[in-house]
C-alpha atoms as a PDB file:
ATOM      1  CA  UNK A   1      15.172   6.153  17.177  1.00  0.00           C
ATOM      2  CA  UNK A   2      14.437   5.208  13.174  1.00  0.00           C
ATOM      3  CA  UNK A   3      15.252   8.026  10.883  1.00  0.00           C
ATOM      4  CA  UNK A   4      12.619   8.021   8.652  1.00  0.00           C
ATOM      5  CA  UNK A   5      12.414   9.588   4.819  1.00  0.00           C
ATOM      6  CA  UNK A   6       9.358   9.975   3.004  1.00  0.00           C
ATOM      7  CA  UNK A   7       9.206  10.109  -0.946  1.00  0.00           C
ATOM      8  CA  UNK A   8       6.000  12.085  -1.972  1.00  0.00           C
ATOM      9  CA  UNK A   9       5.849  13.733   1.113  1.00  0.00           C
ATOM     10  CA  UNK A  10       3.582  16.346  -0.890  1.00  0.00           C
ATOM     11  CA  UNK A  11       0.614  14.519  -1.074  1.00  0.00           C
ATOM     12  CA  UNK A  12      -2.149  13.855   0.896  1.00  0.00           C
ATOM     13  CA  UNK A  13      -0.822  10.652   2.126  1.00  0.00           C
ATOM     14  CA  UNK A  14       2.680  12.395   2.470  1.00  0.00           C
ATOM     15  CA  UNK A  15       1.353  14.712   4.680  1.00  0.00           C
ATOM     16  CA  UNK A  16      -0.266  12.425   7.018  1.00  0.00           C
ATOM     17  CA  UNK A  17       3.168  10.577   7.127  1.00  0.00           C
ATOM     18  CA  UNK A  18       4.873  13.722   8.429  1.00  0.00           C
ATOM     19  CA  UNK A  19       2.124  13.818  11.114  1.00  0.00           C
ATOM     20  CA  UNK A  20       2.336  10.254  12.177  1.00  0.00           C
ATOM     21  CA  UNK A  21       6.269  10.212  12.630  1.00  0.00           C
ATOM     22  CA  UNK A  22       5.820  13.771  14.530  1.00  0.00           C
ATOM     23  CA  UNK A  23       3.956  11.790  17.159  1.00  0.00           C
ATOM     24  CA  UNK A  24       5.391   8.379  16.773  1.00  0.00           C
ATOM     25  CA  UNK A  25       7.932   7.450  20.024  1.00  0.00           C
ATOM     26  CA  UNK A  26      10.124   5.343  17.835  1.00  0.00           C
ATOM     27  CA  UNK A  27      10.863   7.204  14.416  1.00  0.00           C
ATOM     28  CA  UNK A  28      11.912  10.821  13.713  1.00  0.00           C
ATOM     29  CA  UNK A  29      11.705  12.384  10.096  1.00  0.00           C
ATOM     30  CA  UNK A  30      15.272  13.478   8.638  1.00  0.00           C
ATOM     31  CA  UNK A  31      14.012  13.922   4.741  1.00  0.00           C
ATOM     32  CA  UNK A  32      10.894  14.828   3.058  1.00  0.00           C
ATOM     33  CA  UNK A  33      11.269  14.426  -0.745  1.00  0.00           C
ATOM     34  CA  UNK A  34       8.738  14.955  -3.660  1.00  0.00           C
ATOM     35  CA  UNK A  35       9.637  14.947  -7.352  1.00  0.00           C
ATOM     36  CA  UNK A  36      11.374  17.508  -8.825  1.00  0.00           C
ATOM     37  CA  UNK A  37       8.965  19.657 -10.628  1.00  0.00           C
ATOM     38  CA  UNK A  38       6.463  19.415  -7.372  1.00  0.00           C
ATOM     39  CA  UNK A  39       5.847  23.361  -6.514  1.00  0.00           C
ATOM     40  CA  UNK A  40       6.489  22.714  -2.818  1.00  0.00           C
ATOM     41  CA  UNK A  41      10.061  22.282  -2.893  1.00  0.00           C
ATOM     42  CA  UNK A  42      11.759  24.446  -0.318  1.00  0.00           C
ATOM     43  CA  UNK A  43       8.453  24.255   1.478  1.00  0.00           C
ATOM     44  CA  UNK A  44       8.915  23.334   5.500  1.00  0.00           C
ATOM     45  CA  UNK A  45       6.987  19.455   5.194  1.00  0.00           C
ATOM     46  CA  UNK A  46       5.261  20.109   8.910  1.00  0.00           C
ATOM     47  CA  UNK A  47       3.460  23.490   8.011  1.00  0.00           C
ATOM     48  CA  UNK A  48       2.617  21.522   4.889  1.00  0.00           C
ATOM     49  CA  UNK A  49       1.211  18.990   6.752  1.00  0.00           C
ATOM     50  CA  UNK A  50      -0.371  21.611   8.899  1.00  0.00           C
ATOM     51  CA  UNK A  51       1.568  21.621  11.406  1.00  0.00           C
ATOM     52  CA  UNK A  52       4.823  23.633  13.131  1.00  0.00           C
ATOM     53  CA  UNK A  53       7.207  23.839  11.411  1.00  0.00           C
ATOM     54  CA  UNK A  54      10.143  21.117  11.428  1.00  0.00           C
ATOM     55  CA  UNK A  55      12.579  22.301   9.659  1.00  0.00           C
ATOM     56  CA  UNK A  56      12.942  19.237   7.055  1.00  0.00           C
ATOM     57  CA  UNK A  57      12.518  20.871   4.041  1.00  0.00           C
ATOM     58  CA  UNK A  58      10.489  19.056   0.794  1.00  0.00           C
ATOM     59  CA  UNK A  59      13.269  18.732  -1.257  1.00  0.00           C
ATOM     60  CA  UNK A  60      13.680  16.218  -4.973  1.00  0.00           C
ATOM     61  CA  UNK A  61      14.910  12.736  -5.204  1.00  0.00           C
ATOM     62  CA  UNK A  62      18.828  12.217  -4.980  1.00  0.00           C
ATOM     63  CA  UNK A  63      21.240   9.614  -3.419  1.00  0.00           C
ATOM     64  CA  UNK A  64      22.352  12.488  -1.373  1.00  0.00           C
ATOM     65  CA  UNK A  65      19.172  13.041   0.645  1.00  0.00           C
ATOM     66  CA  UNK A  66      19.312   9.760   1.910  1.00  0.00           C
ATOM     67  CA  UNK A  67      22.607  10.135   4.084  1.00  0.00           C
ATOM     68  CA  UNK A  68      21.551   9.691   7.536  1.00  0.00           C
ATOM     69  CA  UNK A  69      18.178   8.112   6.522  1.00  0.00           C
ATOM     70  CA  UNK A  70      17.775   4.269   7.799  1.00  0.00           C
ATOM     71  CA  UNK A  71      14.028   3.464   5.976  1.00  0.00           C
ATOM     72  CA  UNK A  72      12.257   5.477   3.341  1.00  0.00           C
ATOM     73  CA  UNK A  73       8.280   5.603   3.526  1.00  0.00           C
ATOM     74  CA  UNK A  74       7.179   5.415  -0.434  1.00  0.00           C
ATOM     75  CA  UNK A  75       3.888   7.066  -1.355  1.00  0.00           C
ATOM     76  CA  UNK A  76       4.301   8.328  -4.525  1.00  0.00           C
ATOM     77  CA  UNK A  77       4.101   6.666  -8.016  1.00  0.00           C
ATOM     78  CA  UNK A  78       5.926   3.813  -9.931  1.00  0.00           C
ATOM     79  CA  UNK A  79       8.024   5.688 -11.714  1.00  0.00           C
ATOM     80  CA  UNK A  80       8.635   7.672  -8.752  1.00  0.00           C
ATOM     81  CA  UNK A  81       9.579   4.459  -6.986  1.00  0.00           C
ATOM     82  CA  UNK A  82      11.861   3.099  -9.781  1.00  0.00           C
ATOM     83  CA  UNK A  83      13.854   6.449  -9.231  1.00  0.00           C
ATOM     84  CA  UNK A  84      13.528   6.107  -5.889  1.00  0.00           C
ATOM     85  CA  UNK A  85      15.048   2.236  -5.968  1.00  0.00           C
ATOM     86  CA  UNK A  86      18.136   3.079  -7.418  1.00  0.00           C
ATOM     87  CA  UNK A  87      19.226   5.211  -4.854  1.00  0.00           C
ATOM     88  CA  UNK A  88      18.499   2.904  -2.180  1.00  0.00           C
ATOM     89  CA  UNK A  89      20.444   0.418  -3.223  1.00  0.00           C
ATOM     90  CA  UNK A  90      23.609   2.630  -4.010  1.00  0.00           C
ATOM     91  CA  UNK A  91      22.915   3.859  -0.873  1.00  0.00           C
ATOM     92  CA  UNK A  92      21.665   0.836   1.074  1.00  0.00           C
ATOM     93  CA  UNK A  93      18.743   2.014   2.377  1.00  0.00           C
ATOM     94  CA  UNK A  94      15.643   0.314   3.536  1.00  0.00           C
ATOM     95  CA  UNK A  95      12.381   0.492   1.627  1.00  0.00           C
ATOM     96  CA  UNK A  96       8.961   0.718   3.037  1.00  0.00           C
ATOM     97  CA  UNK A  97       6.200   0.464  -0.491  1.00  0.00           C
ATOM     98  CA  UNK A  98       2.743   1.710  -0.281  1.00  0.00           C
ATOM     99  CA  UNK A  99       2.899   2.262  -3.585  1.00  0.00           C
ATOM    100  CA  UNK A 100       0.523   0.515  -6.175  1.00  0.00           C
ATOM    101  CA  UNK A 101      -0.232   0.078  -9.688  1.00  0.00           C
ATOM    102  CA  UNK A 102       3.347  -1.815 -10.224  1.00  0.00           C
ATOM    103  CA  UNK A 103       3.624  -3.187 -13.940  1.00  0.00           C
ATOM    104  CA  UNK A 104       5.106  -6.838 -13.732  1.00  0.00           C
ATOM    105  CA  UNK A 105       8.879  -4.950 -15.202  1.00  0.00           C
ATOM    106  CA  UNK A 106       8.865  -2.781 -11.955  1.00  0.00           C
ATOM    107  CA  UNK A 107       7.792  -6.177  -9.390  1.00  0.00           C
ATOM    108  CA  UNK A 108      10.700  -7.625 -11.223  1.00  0.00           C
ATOM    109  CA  UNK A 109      12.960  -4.762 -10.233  1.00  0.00           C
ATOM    110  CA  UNK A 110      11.754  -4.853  -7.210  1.00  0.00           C
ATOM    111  CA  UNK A 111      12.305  -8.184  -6.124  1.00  0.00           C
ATOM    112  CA  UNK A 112      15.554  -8.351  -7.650  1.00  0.00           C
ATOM    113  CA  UNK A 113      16.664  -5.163  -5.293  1.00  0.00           C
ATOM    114  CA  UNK A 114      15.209  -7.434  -2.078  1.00  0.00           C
ATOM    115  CA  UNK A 115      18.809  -9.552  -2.827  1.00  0.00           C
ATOM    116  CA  UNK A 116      20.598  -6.507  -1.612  1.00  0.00           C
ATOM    117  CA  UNK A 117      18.416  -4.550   0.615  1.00  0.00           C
ATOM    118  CA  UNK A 118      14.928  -5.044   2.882  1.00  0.00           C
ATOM    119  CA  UNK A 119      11.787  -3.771   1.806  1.00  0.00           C
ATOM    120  CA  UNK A 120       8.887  -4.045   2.921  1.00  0.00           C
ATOM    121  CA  UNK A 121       5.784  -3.934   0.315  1.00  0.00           C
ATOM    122  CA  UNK A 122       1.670  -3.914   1.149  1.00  0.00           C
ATOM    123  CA  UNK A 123      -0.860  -2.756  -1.145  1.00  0.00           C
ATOM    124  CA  UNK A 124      -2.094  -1.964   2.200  1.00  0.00           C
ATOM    125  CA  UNK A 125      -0.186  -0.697   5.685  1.00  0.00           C
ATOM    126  CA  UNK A 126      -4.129  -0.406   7.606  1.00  0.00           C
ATOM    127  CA  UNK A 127      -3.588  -3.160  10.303  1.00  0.00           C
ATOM    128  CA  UNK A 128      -7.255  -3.292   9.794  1.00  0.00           C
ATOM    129  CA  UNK A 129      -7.236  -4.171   6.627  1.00  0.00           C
ATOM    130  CA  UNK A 130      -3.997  -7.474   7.309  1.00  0.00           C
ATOM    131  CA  UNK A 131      -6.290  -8.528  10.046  1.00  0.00           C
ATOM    132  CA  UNK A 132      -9.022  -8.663   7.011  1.00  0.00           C
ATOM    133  CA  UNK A 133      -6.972 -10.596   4.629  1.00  0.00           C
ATOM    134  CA  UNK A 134      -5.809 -13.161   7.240  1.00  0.00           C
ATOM    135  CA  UNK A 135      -9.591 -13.617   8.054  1.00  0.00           C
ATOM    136  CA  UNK A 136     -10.251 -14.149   4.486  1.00  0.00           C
ATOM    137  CA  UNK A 137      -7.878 -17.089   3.935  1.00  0.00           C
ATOM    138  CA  UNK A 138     -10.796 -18.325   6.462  1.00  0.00           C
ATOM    139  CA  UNK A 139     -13.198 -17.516   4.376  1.00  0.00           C
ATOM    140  CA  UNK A 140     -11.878 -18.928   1.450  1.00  0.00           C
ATOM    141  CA  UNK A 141     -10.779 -22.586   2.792  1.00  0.00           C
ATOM    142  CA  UNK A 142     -14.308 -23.260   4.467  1.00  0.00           C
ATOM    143  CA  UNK A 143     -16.874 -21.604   2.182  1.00  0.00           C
ATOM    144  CA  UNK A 144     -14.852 -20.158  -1.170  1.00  0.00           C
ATOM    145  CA  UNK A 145     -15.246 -23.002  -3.178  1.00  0.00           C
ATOM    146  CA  UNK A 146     -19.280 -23.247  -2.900  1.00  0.00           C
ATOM    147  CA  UNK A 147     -19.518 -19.226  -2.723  1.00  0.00           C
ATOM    148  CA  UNK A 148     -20.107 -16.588  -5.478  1.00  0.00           C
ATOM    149  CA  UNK A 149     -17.057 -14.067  -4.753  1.00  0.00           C
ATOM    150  CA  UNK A 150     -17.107 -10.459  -5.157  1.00  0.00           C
ATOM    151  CA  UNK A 151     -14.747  -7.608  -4.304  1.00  0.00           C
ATOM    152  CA  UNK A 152     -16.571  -3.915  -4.269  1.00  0.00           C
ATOM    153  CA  UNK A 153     -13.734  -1.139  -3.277  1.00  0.00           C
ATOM    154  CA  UNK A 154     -14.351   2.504  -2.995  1.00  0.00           C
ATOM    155  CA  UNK A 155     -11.979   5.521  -3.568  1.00  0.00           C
ATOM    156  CA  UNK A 156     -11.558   9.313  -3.942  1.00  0.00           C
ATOM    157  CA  UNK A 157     -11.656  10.432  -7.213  1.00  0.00           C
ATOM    158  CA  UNK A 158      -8.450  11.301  -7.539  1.00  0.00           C
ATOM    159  CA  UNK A 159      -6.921   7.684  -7.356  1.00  0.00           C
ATOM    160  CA  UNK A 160      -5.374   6.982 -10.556  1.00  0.00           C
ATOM    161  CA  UNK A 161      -5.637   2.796 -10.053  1.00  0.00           C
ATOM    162  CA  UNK A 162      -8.263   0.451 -10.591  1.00  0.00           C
ATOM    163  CA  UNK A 163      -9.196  -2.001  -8.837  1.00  0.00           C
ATOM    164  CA  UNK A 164      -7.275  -0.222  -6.191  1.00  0.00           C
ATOM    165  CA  UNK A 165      -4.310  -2.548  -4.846  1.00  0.00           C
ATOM    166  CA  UNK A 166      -5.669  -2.987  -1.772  1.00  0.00           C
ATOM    167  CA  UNK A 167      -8.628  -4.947  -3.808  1.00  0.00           C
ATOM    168  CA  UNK A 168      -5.784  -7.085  -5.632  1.00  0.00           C
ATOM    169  CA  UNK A 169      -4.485  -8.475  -2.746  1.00  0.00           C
ATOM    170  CA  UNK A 170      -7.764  -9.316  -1.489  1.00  0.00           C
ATOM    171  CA  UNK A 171      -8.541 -10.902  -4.635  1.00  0.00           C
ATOM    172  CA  UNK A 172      -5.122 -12.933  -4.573  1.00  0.00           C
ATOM    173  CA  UNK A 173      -5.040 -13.984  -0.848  1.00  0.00           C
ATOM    174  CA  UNK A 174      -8.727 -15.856  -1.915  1.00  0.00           C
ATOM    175  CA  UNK A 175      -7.062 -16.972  -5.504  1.00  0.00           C
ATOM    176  CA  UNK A 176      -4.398 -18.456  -3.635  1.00  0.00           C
ATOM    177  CA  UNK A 177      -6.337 -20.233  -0.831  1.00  0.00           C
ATOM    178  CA  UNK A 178      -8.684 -21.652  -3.466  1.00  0.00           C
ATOM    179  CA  UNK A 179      -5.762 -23.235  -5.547  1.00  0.00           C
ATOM    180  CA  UNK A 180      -6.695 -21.202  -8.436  1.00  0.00           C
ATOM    181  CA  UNK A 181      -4.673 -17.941 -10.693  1.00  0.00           C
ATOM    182  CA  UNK A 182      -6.971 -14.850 -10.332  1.00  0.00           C
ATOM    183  CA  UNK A 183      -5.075 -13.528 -13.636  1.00  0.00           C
ATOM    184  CA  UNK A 184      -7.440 -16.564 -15.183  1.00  0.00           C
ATOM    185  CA  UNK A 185      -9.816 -16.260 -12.971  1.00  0.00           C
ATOM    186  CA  UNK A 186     -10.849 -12.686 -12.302  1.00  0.00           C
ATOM    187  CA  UNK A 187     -13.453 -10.787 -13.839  1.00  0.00           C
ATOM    188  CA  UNK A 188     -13.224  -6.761 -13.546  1.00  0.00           C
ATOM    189  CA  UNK A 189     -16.711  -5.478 -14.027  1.00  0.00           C
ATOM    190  CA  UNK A 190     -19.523  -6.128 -16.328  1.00  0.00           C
ATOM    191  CA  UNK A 191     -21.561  -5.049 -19.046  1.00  0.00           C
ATOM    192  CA  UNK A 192     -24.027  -5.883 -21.571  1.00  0.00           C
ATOM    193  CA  UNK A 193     -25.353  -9.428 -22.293  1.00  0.00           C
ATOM    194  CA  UNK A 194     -22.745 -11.266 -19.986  1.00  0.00           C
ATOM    195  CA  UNK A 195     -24.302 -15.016 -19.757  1.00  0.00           C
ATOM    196  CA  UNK A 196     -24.257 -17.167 -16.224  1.00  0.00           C
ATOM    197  CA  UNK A 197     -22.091 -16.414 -13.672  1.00  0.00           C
ATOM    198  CA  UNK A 198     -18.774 -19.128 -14.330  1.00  0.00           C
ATOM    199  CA  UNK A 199     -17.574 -21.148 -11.536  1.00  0.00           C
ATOM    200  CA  UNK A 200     -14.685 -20.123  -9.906  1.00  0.00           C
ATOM    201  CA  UNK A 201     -14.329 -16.200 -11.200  1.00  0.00           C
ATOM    202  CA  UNK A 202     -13.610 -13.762  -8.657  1.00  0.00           C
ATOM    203  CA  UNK A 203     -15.512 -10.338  -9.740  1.00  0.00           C
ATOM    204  CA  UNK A 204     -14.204  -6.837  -9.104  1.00  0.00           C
ATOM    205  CA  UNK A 205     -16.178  -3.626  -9.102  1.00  0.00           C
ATOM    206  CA  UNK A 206     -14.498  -0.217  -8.823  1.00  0.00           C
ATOM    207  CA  UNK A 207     -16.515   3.326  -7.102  1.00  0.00           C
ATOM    208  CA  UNK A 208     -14.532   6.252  -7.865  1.00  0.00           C
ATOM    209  CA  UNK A 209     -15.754   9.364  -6.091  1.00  0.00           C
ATOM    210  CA  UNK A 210     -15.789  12.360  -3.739  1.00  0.00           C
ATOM    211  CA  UNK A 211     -12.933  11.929  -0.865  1.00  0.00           C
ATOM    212  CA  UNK A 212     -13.464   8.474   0.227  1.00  0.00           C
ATOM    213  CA  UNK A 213     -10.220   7.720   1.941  1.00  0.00           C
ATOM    214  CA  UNK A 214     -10.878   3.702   1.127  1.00  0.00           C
ATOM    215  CA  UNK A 215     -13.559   1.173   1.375  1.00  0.00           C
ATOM    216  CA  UNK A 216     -13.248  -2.556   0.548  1.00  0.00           C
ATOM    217  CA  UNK A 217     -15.634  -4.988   0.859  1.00  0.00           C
ATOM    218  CA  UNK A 218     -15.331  -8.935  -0.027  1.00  0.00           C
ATOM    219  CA  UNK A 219     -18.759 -11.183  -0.397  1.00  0.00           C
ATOM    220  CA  UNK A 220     -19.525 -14.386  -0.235  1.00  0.00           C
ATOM    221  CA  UNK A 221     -22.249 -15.464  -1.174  1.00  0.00           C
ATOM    222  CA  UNK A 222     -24.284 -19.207  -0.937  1.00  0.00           C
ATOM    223  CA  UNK A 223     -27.877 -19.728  -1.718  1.00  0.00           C
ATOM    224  CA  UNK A 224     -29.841 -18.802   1.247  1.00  0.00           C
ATOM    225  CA  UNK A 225     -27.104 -16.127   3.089  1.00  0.00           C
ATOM    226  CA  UNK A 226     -24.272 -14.406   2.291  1.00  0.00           C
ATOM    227  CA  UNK A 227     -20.910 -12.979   4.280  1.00  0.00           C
ATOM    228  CA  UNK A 228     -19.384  -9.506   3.753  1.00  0.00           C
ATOM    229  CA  UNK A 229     -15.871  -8.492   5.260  1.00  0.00           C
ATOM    230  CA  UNK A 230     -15.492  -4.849   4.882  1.00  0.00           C
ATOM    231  CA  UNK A 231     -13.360  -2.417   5.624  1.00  0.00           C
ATOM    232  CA  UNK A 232     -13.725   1.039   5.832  1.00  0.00           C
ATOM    233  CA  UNK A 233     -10.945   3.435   6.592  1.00  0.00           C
ATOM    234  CA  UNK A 234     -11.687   7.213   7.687  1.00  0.00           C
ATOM    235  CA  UNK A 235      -8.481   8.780   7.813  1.00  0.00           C
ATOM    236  CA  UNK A 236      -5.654   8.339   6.013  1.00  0.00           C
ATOM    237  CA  UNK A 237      -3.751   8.290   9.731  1.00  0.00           C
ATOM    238  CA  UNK A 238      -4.420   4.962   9.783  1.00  0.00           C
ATOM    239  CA  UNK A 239      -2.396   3.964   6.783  1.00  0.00           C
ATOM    240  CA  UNK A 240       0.561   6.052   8.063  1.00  0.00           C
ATOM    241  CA  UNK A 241       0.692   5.057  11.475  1.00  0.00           C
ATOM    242  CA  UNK A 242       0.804   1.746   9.812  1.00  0.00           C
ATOM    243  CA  UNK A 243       3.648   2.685   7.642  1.00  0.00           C
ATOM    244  CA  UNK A 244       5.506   4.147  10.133  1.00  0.00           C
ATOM    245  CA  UNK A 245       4.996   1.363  12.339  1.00  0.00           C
ATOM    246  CA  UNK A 246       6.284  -1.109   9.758  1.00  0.00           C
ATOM    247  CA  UNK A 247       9.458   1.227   8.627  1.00  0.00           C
ATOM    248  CA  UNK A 248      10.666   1.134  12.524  1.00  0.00           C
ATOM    249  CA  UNK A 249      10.054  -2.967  12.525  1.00  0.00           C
ATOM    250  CA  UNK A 250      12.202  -2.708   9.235  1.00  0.00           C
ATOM    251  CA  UNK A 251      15.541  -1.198  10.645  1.00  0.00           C
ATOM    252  CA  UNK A 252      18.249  -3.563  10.839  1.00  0.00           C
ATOM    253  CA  UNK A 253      16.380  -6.592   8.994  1.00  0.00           C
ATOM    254  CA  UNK A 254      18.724  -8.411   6.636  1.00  0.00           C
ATOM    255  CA  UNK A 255      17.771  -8.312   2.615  1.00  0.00           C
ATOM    256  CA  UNK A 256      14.336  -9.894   1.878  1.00  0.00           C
ATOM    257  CA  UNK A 257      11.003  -8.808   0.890  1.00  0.00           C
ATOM    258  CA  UNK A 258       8.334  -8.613   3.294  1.00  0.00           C
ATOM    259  CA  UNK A 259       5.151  -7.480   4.072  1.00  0.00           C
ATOM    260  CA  UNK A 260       2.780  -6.672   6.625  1.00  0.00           C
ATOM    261  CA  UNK A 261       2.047 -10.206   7.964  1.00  0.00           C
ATOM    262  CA  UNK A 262       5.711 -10.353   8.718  1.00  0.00           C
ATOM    263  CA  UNK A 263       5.364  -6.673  10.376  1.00  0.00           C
ATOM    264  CA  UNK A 264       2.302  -7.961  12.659  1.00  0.00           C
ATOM    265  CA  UNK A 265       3.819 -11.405  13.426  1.00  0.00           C
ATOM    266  CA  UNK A 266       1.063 -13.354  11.236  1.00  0.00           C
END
């Protein structure tokens, strides 16, 4: 049995983490952690996730919460996760990251703690959504060069991201089949007099509203036809299960930094 922490166990996704390691036959949850003004603190984490109680109390970030914990579920925010890094690797801990919105210091940080301890990173933990990105590296090779490409994603409106992360990996996976740097490459929306459509861009367009739990959608499209992959996830149980699934494949895995192709044998 994986004991399992969770860092920003108070939040939506937090709570649906709780949930999925309540029913998962593999993974048990020993800490529930949020930051250390959240006003649940002291609060049992399953009635907060509306459920019976469990008896792990939400409780702030500290080296000492993570005795007895063997992979931490992140779902919080990057400076959360910073704070969060340091005590993992005093503490050696594994490191699941669902995390986005990373500036290119805190990937750097990152990947310099994978020398020490495993973590596993995904803009997305849906295995849903890996099966779409291996499908699009498809895409790409056969039809990417000759198509128009266009990422649309969809979100709640209280995501704080944009385009969400699950969009930037879509838009790299194609980038990276096509040969080409989507930093010079992508364009992220559009207004005004814009001119042709250049060769080779990769356009982004971000919906932020009501409690849309995620939506992504990648076109391609050819004169005469057009392909859309699209995703669409309904519950955020999907994401957790996936999360929880990949923090149990985690345990005992030397230092690296993986993700969830590595999780689903891709």
């Amino acid at each position: 049995m994986v004991r399992i922490g969770i860092l920003g166990a108070g939040g939506r996704m937090g709570q649906a983490l709780v949930r999925a390691c309540s029913i998962s036959p593999d993974a048990s949850l020993v800490a529930a952690l949020d930051h250390a003004e959240s006003p649940l603190l002291g609060k049992d984490s399953g009635i907060h996730a509306g459920e019976d109680p469990n008896g792990i109390e939400i409780s702030d970030i500290s080296e000492e919460r993570l005795t007895g914990v063997d992979v931490i579920i992140d779902f919080s925010r990057p400076d959360g996760t910073m704070q969060l890094l340091k005590y993992c690797l005093s503490a050696r801990t594994a490191l699941v990251v669902g995390t986005t919105g990373f500036n290119e210091k805190q990937k750097s940080n990152i990947q310099d703690a994978t020398r020490h301890i495993p973590i596993m990173m995904a803009a997305n933990m849906s295995v849903g959504v890996n099966i779409c990105l291996k499908l699009l590296e498809t895409l790409s090779k056969t039809i990417g060069s000759d198509a128009d490409i266009e990422i649309i994603e969809a979100h709640h409106r209280h995501k704080v991201d944009a385009p969400s992360g699950t969009a930037l990996r879509m838009g790299e996976v194609i980038a990276g089949t096509l040969g080409i740097d989507l930093k010079e490459h992508a364009i992220y929306g559009r207004e005004g007099h814009t001119g042709e459509r250049a060769e080779q861009t990769i356009g982004f367009s971000t919906i932020r509203a009501g409690d849309i739990v995620g939506e992504h959608t990648a076109m391609f499209a050819l004169d005469g036809e057009r392909i859309e992959l699209t995703h669409k996830a309904s519950s955020r149980m999907t994401f957790a299960n996936g999360a929880v699934r990949a923090a149990v494949w985690l345990s005992g895995k030397p230092p690296g930094l993986y993700d969830m192709h590595d999780v689903l044998g891709f």
